[in-house]
C-alpha atoms as a PDB file:
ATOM      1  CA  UNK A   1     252.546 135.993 172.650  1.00  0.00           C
ATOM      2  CA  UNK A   2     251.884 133.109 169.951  1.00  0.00           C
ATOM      3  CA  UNK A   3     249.921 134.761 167.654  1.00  0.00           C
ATOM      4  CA  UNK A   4     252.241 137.830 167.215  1.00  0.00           C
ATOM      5  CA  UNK A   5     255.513 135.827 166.807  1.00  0.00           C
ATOM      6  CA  UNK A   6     257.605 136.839 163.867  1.00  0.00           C
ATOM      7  CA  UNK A   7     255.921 140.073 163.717  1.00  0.00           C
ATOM      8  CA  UNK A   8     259.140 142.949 163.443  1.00  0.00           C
ATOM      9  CA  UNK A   9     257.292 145.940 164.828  1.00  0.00           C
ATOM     10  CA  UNK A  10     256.086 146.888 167.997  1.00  0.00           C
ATOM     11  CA  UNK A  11     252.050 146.605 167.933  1.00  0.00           C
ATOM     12  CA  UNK A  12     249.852 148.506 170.487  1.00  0.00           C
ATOM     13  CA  UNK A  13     248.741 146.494 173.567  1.00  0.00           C
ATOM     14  CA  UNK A  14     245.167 147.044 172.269  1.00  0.00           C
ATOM     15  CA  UNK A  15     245.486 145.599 168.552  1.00  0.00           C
ATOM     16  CA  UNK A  16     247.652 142.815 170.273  1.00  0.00           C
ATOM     17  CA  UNK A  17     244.233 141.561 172.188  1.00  0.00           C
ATOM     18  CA  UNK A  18     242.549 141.688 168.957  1.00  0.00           C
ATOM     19  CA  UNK A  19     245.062 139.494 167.212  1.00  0.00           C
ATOM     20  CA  UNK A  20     245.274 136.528 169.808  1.00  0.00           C
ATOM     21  CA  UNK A  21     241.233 137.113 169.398  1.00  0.00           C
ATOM     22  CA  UNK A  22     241.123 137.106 165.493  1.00  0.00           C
ATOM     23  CA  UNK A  23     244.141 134.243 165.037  1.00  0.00           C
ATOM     24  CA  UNK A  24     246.692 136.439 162.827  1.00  0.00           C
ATOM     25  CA  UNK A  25     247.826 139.920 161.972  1.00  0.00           C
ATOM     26  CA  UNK A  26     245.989 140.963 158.604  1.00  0.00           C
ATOM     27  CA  UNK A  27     245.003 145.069 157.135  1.00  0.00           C
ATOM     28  CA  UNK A  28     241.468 144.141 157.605  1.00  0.00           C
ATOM     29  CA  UNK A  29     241.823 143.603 161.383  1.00  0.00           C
ATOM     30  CA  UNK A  30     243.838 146.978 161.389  1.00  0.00           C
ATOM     31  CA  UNK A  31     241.249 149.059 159.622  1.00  0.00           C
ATOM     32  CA  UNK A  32     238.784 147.732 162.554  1.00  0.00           C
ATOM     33  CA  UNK A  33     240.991 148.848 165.029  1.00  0.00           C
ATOM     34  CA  UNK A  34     242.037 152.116 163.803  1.00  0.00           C
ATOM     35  CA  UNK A  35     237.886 152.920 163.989  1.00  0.00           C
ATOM     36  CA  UNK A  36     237.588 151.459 167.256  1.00  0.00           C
ATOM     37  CA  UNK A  37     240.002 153.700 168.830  1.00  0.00           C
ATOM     38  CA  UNK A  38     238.905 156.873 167.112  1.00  0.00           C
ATOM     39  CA  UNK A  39     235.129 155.955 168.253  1.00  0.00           C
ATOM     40  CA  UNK A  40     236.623 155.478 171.621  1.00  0.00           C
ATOM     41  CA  UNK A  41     238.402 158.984 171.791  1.00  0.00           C
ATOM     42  CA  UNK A  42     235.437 160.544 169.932  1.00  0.00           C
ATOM     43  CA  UNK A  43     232.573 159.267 172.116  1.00  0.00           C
ATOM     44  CA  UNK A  44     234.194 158.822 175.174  1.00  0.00           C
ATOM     45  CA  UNK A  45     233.579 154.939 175.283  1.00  0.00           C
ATOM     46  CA  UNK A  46     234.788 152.247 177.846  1.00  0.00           C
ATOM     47  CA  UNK A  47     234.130 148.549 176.381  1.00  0.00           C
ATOM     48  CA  UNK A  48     230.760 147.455 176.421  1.00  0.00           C
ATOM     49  CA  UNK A  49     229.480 145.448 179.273  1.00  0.00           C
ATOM     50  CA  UNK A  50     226.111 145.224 177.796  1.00  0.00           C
ATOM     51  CA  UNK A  51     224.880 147.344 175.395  1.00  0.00           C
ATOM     52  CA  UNK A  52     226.407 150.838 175.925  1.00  0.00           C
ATOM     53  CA  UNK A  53     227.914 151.090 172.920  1.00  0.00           C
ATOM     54  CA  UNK A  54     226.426 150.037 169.637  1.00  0.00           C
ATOM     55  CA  UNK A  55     228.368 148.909 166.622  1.00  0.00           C
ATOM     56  CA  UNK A  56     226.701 148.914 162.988  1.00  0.00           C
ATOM     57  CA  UNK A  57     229.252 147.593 160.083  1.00  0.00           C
ATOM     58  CA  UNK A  58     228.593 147.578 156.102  1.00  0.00           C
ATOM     59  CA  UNK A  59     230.551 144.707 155.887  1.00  0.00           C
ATOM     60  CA  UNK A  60     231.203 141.204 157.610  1.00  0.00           C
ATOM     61  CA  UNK A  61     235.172 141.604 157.090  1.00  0.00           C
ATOM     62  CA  UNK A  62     237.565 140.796 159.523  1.00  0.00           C
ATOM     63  CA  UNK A  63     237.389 144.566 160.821  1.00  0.00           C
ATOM     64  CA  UNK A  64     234.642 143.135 162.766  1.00  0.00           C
ATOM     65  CA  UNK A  65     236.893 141.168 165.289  1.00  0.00           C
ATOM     66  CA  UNK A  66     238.569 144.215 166.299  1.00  0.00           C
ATOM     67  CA  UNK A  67     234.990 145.893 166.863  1.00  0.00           C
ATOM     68  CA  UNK A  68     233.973 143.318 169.374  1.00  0.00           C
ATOM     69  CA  UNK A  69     237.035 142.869 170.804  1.00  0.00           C
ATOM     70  CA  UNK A  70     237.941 147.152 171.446  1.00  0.00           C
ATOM     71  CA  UNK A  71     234.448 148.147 171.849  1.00  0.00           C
ATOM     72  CA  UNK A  72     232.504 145.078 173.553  1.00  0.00           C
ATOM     73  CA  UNK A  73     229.948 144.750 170.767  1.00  0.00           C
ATOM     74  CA  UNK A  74     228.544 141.478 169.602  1.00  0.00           C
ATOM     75  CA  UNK A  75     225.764 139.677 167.825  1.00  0.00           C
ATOM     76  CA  UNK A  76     224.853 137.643 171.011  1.00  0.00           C
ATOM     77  CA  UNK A  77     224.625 140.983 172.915  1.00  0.00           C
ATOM     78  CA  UNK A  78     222.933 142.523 170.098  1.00  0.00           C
ATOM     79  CA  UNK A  79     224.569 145.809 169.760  1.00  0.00           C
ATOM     80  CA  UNK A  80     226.911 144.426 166.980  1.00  0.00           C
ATOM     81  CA  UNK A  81     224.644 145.116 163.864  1.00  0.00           C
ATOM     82  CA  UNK A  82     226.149 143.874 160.605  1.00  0.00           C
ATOM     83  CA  UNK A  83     224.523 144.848 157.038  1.00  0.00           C
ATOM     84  CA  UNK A  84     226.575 143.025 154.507  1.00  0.00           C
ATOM     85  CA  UNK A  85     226.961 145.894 151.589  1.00  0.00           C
ATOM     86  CA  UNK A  86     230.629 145.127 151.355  1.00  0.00           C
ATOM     87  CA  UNK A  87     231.416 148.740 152.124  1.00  0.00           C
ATOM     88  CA  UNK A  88     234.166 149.927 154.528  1.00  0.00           C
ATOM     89  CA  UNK A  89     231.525 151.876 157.104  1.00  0.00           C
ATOM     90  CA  UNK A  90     230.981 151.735 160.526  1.00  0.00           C
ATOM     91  CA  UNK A  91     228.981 153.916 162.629  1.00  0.00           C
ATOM     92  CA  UNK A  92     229.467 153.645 166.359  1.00  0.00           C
ATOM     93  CA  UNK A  93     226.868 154.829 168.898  1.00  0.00           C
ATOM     94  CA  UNK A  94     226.720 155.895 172.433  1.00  0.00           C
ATOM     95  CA  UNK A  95     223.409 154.818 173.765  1.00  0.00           C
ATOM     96  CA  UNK A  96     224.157 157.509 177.468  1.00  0.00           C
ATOM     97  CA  UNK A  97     225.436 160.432 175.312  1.00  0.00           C
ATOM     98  CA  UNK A  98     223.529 159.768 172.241  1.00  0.00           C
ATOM     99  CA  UNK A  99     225.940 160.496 169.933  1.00  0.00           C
ATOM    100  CA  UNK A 100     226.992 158.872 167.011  1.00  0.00           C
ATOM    101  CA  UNK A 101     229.624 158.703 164.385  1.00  0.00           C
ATOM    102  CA  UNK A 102     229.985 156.931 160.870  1.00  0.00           C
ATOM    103  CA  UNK A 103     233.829 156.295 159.692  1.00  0.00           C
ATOM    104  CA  UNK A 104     234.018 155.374 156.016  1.00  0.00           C
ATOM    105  CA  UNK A 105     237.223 154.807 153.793  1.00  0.00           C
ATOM    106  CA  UNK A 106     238.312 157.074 151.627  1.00  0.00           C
ATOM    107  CA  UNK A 107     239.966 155.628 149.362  1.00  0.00           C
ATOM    108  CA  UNK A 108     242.129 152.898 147.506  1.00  0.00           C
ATOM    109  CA  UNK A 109     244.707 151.805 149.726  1.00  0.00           C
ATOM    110  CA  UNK A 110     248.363 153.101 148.850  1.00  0.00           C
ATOM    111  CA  UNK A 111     251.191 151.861 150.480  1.00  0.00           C
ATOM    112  CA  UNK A 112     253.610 154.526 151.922  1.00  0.00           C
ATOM    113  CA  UNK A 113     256.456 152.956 153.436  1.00  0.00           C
ATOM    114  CA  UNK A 114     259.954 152.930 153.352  1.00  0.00           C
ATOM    115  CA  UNK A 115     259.789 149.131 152.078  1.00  0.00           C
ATOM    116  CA  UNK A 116     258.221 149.992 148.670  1.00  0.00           C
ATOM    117  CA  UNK A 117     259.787 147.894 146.377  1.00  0.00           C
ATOM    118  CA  UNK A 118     259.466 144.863 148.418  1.00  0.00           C
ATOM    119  CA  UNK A 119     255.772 145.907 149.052  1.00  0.00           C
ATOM    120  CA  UNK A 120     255.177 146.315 145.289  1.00  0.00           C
ATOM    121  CA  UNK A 121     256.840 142.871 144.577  1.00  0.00           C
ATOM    122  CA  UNK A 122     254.755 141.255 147.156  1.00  0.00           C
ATOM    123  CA  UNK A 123     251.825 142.797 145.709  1.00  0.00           C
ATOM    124  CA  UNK A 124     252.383 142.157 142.108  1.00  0.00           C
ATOM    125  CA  UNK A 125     253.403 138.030 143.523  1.00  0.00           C
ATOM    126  CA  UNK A 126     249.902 138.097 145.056  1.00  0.00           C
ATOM    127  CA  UNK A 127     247.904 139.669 142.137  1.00  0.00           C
ATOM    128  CA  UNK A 128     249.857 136.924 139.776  1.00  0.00           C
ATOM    129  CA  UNK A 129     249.002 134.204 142.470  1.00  0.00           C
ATOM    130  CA  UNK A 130     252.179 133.282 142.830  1.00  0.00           C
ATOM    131  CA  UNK A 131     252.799 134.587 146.306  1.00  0.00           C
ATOM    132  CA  UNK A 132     254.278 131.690 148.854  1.00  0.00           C
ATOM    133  CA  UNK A 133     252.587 131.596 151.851  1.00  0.00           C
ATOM    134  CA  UNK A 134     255.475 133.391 153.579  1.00  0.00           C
ATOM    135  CA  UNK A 135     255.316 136.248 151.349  1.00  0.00           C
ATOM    136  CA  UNK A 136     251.562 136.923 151.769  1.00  0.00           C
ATOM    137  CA  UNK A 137     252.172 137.064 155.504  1.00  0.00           C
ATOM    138  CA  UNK A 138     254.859 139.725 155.242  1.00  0.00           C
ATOM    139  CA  UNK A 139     252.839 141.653 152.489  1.00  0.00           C
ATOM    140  CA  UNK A 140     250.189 141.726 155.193  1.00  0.00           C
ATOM    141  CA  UNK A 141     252.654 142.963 157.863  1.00  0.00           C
ATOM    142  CA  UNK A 142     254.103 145.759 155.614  1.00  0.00           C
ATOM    143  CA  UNK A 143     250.599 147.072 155.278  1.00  0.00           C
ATOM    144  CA  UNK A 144     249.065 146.770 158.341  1.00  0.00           C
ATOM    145  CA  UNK A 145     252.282 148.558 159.959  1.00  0.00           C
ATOM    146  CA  UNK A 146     252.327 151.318 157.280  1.00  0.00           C
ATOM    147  CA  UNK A 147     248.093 151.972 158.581  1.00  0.00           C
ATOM    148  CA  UNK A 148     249.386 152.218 161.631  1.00  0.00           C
ATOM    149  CA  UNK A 149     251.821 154.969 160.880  1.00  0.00           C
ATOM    150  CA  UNK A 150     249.026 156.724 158.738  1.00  0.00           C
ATOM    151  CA  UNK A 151     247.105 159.572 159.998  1.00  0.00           C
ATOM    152  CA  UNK A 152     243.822 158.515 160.626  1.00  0.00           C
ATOM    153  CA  UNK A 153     241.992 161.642 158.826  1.00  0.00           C
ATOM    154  CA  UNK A 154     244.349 159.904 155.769  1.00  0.00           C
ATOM    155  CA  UNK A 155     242.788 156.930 156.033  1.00  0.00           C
ATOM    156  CA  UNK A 156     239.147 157.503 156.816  1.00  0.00           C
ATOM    157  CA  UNK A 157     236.387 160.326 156.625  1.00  0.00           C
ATOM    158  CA  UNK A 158     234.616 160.896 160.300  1.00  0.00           C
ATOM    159  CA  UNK A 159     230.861 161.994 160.131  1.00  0.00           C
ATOM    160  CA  UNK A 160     229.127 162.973 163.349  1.00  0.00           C
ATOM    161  CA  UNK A 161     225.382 161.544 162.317  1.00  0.00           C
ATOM    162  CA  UNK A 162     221.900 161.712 163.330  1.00  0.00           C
ATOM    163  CA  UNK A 163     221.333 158.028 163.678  1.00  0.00           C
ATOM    164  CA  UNK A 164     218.290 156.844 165.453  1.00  0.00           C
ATOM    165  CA  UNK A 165     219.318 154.213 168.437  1.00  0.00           C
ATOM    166  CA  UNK A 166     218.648 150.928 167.189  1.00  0.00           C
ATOM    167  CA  UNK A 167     216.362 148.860 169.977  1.00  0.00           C
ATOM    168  CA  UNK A 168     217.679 147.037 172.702  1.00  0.00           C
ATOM    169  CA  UNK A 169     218.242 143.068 171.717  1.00  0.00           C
ATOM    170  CA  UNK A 170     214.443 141.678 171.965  1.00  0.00           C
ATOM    171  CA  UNK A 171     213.936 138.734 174.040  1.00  0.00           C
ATOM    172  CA  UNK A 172     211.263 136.286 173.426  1.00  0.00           C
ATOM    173  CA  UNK A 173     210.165 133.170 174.689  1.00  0.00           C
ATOM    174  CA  UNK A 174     211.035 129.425 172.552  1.00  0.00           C
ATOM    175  CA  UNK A 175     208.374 127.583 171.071  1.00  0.00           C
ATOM    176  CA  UNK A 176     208.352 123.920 169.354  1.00  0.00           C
ATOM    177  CA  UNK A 177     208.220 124.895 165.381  1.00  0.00           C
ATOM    178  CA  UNK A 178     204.617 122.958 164.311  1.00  0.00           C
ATOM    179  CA  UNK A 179     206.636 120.381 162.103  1.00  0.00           C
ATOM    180  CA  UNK A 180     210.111 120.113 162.980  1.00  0.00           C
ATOM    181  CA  UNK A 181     209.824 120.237 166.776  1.00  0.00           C
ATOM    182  CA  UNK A 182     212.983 122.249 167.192  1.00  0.00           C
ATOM    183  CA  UNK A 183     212.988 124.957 170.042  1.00  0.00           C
ATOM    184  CA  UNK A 184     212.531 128.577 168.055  1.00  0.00           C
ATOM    185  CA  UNK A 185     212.311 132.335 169.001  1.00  0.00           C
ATOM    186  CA  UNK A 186     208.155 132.624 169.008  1.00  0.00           C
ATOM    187  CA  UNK A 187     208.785 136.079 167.279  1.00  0.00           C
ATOM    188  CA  UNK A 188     210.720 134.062 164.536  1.00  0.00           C
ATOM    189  CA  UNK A 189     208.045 132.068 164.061  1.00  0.00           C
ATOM    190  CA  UNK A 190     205.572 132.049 160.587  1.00  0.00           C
ATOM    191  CA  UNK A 191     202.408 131.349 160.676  1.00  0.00           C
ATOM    192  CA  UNK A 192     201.082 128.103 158.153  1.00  0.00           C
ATOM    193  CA  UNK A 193     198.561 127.544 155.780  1.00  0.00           C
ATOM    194  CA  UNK A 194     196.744 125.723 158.804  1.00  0.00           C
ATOM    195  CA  UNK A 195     197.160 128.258 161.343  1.00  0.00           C
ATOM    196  CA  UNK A 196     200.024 126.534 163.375  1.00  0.00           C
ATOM    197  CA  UNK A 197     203.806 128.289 164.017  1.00  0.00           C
ATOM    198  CA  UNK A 198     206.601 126.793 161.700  1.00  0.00           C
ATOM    199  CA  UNK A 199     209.852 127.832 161.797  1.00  0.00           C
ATOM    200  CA  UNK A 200     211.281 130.273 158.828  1.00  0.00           C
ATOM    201  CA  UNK A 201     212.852 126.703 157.063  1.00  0.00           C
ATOM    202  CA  UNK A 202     210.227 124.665 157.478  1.00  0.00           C
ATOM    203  CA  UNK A 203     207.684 127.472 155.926  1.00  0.00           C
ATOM    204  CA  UNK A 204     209.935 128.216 152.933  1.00  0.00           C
END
């Protein structure tokens, strides 16, 4: 496997799919997958064919690959719901079971293993900006295997919510915006000053 070359731990078959899908190894990608596979345990979830499962994230990080990848959520499909508050929450839904849970971090990341003063070189190479290109690839390594040792109750705090189920993805018809002539969702579509549909650009 390309992607995972000159990576010196064994990695689950699972978070091996989501880095050939993501392009590299990196914590972020980890965290993603570490709530993917407790939302899969907890709610009894196969991957998504359509849009079974439902995926809201309060960030746009790279966590989000390992969501679509694990769980079959996407923004095309329209059960992959992002709200960019640049927190580390996700809340998972079963649409059959109704069920939901919301997984958020709980708190500054410490590293734990047995490489810590390599990790805290790394790190303090990185914070100076100083860090080679080598050495932020094995400071991302060193954490994202240490998360992987971590208990996940360590890691993250797992609410079972009451979270309404988000529609199904609307579908809508394409119209010619009034000015620009480009093909746009009718429901997208403002109404002008002289009654006509516009496109959101071309009526801001």
């Amino acid at each position: 496997m390309k992607d995972c070359e000159n990576i010196d731990f064994n990695m689950p078959d699972d978070l091996k799919k989501c880095v050939e899908f993501h392009g590299h190894l990196c914590p972020g990608l980890v965290y993603g997958y570490l709530v993917a596979e407790a939302a899969k345990n907890l709610l009894e979830l196969k991957r998504s064919r359509d849009e079974e499962v439902v995926a809201v994230s309060e960030n746009d990080s790279c966590a989000v690959d390992a969501l679509q990848v694990l769980l079959g959520t996407s923004v095309g499909k329209g059960n992959l719901i992002l709200k960019d508050y640049g927190k580390n929450a996700y809340t998972v839904l079963n649409r059959k079971s109704k069920a939901a849970y919301r997984f958020s971090r709980k708190k500054t990341y410490r590293y734990d293993g047995e490489s810590q003063d390599e990790f805290v070189r790394l790190d303090a190479a990185i914070s100076l900006g100083t860090a080679t290109e080598a050495e932020k690839r094995r400071h991302k390594m060193l954490k994202s295997q240490d998360l992987l040792r971590k208990p996940f109750d360590d890691v993250y705090f797992t609410e079972k919510t009451d979270c309404a189920m988000p529609p199904y993805a609307p579908l809508a018809r394409s119209e010619a915006c009034a000015k620009c002539g480009e093909m746009t969702m009718s429901t997208k579509m403002v109404q002008a000053e002289n009654g006509k549909y516009v496109c959101i650009p071309c009526a801001s």
